[in-house]
C-alpha atoms as a PDB file:
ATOM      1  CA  UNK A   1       7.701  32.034 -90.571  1.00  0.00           C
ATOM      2  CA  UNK A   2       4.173  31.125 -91.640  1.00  0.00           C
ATOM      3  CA  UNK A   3       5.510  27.597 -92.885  1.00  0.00           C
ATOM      4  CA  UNK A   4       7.331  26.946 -89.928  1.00  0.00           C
ATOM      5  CA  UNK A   5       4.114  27.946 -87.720  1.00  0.00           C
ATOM      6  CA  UNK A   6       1.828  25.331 -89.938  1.00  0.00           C
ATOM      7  CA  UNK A   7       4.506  22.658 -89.031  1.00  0.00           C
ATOM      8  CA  UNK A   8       4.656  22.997 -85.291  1.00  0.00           C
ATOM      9  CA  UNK A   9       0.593  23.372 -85.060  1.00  0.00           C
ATOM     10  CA  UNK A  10       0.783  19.812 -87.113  1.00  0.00           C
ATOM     11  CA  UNK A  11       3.056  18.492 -83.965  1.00  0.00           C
ATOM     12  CA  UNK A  12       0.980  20.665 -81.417  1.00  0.00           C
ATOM     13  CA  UNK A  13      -2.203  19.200 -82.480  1.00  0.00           C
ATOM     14  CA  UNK A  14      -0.665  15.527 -83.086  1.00  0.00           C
ATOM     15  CA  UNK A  15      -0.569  15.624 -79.000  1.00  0.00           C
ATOM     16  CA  UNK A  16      -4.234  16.539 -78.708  1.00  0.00           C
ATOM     17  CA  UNK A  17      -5.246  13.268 -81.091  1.00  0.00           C
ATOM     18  CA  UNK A  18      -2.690  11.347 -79.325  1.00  0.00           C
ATOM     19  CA  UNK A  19      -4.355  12.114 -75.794  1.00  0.00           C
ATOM     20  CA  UNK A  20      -7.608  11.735 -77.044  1.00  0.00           C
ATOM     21  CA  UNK A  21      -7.028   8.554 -78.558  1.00  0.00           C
ATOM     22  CA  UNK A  22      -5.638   7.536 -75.069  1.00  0.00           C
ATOM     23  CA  UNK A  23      -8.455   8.542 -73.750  1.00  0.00           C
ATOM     24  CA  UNK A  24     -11.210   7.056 -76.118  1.00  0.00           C
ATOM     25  CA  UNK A  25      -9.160   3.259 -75.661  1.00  0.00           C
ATOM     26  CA  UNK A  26      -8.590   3.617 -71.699  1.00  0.00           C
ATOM     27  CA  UNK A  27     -12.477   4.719 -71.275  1.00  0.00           C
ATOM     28  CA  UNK A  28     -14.075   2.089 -73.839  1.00  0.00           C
ATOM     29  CA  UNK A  29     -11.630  -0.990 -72.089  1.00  0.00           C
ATOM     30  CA  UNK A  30     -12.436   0.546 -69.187  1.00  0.00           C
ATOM     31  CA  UNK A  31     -16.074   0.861 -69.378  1.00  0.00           C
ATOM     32  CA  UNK A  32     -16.363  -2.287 -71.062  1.00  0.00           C
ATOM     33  CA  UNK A  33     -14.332  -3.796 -67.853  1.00  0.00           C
ATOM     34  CA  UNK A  34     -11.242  -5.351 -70.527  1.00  0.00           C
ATOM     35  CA  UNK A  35      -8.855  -5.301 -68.057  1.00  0.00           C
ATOM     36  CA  UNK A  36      -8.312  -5.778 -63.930  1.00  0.00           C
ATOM     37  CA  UNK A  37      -7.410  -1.775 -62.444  1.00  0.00           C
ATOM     38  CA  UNK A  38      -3.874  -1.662 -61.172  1.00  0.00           C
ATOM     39  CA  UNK A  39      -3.872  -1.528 -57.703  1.00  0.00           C
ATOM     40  CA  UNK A  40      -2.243   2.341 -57.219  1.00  0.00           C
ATOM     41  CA  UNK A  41      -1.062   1.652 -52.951  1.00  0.00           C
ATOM     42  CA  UNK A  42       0.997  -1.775 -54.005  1.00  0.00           C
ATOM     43  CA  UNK A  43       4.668  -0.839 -54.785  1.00  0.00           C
ATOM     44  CA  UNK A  44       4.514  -1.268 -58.386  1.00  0.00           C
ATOM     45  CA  UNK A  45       1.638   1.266 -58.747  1.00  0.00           C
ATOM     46  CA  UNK A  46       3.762   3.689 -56.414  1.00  0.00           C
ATOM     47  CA  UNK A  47       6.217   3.464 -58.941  1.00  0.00           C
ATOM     48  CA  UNK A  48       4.078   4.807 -61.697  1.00  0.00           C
ATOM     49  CA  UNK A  49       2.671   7.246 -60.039  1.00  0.00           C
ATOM     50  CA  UNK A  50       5.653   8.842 -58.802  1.00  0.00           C
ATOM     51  CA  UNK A  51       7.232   8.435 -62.475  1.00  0.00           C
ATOM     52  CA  UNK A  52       4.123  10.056 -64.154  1.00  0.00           C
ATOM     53  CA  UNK A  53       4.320  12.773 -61.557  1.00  0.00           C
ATOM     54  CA  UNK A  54       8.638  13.338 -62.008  1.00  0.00           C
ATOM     55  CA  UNK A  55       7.963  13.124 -65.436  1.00  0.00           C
ATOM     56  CA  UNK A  56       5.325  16.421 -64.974  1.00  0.00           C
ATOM     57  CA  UNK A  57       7.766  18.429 -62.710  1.00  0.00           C
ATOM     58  CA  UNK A  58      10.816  17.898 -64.737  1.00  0.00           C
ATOM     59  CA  UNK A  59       9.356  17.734 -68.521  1.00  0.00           C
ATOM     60  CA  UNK A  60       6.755  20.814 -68.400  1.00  0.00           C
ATOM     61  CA  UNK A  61       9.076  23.357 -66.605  1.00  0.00           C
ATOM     62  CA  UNK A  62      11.750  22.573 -68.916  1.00  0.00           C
ATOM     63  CA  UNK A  63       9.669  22.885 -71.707  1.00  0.00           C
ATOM     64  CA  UNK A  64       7.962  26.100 -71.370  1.00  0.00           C
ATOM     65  CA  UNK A  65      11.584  27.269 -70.162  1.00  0.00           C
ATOM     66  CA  UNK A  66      13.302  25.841 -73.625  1.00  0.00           C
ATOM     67  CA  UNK A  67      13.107  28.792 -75.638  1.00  0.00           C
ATOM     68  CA  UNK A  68      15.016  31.353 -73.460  1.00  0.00           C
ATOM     69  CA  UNK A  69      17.128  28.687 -72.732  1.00  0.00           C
ATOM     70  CA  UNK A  70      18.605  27.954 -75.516  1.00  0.00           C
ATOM     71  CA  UNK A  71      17.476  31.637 -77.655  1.00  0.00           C
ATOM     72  CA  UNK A  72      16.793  30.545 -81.411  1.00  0.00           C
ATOM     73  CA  UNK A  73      18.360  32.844 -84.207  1.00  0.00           C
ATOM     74  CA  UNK A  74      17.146  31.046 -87.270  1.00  0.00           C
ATOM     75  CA  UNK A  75      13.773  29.436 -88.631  1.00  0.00           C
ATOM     76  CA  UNK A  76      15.188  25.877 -88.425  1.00  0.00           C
ATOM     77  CA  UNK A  77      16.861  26.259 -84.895  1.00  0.00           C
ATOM     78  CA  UNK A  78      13.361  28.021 -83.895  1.00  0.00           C
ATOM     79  CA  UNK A  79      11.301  24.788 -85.128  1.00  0.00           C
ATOM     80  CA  UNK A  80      13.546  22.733 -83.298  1.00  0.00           C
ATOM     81  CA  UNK A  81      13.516  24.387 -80.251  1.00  0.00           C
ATOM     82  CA  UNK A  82       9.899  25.252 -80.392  1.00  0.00           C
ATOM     83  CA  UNK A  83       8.657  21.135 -81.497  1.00  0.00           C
ATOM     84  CA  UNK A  84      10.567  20.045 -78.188  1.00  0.00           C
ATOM     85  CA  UNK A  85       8.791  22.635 -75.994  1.00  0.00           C
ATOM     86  CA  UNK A  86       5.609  21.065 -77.210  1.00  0.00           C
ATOM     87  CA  UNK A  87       6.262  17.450 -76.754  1.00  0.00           C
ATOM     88  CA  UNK A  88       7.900  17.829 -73.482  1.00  0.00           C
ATOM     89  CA  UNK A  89       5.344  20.389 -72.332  1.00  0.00           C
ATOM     90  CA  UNK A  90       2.551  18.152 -73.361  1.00  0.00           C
ATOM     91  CA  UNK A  91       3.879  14.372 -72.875  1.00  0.00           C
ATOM     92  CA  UNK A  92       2.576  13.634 -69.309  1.00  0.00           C
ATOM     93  CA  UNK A  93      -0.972  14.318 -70.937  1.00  0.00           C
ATOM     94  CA  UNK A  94      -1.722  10.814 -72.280  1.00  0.00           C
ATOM     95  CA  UNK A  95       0.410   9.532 -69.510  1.00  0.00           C
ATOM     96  CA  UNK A  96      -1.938  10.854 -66.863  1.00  0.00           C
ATOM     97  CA  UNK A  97      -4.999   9.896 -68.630  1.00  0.00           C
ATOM     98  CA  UNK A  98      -3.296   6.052 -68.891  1.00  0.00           C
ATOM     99  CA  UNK A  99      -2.675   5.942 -65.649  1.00  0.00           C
ATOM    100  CA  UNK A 100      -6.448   7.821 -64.583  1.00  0.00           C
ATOM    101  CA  UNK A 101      -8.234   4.689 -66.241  1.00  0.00           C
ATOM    102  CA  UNK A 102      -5.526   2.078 -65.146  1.00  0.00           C
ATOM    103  CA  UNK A 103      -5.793   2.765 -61.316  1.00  0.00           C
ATOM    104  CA  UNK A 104      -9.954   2.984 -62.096  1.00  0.00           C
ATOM    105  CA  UNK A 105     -10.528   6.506 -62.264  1.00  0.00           C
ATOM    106  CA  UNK A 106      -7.728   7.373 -59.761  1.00  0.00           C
ATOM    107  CA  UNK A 107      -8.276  11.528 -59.204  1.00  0.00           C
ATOM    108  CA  UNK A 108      -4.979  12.326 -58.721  1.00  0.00           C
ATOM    109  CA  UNK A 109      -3.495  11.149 -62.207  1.00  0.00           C
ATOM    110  CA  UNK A 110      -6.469  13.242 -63.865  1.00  0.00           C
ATOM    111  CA  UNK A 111      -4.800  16.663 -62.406  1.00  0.00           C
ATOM    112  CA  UNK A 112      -1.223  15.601 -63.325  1.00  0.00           C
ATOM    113  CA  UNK A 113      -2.921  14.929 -67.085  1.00  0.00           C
ATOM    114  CA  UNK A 114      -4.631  18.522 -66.455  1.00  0.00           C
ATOM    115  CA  UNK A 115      -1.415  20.030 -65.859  1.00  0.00           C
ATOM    116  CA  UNK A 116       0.181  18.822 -69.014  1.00  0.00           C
ATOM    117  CA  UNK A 117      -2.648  20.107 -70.661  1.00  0.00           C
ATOM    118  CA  UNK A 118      -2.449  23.412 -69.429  1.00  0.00           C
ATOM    119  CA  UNK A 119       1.128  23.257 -70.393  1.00  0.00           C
ATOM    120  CA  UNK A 120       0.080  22.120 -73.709  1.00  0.00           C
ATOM    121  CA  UNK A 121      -2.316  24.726 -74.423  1.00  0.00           C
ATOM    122  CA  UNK A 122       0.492  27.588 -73.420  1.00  0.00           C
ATOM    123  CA  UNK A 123       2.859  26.089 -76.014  1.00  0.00           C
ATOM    124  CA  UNK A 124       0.460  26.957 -78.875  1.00  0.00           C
ATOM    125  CA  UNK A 125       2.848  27.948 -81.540  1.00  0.00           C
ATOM    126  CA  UNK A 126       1.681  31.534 -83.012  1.00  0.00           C
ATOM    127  CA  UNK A 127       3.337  34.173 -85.765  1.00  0.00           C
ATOM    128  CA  UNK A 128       3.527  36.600 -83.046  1.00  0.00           C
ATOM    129  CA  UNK A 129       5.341  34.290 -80.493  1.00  0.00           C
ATOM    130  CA  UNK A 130       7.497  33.132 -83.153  1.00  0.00           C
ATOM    131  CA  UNK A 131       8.721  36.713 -83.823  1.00  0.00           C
ATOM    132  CA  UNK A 132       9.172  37.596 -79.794  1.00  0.00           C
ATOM    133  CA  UNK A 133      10.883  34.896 -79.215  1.00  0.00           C
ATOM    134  CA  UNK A 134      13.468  35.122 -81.815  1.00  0.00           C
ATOM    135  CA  UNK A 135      13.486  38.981 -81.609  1.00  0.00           C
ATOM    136  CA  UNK A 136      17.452  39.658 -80.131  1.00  0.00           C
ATOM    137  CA  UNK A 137      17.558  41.075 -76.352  1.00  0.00           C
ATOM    138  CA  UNK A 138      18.101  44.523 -76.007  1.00  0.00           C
ATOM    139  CA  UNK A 139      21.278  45.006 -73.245  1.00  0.00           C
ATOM    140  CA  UNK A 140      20.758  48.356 -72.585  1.00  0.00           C
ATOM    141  CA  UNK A 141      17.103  47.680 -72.022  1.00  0.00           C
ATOM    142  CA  UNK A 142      16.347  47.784 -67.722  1.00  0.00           C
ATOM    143  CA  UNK A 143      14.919  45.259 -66.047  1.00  0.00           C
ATOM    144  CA  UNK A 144      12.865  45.063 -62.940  1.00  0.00           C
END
């Protein structure tokens, strides 16, 4: 269990570099004025917007949900389940901080990148969520 809990913290932290590394390129160009903003009311930067924001309602639902989806019995089906949760949870972070810079500091695309990060943060893989997770349902067990 331990060994599969150092792998996933390798992916879980991977995203945190990843959106920082995002966000040290988008603020540097953008500081340094590298590039022309995208214009966020002309159709094309409609477009992203409302993919960066599908891509938060589908993607982080889904992957907090993964687990009990899809209920792990072993270590390796655990991992796989538990890496996907992560990257899905998490993906729309560096998105929303892309497209926060690219519009020129567009609020809106700084919440959707908060979200993800939220999500991110609640997909923390731990010994003791690895153990509910994969502990078997009790039937008899009532629920409320």
């Amino acid at each position: 269990m331990e060994n599969v809990v150092r792998k996933l913290n390798w992916i879980y932290y991977g995203q945190m570099v990843i959106a920082l590394i995002v966000l040290s390129a988008m603020y540097y160009a953008f500081s340094k004025g590298l590039y022309e903003p995208w214009d966020r009311l002309s159709s094309k930067g409609q477009l992203i917007q409302y993919i960066i924001i599908f891509d938060a309602l589908i993607t982080i639902p889904l992957g907090l949900y993964l687990v009990k989806l899809f209920k792990p019995k072993t270590d390796k089906q655990y991992f796989k389940v538990a890496a996907s949760r992560i990257l899905l949870a998490s993906n729309t972070m560096p998105l929303g901080i892309l497209a926060y810079y690219g519009f020129g500091c567009y609020q809106s695309m700084l919440w959707v990148a908060a979200i993800a990060a939220i999500a991110w943060y609640f997909s923390k893989p731990t010994i003791g969520k690895m153990e509910q997770e994969m502990k078997p349902e009790d039937p008899n067990q009532e629920t409320y």
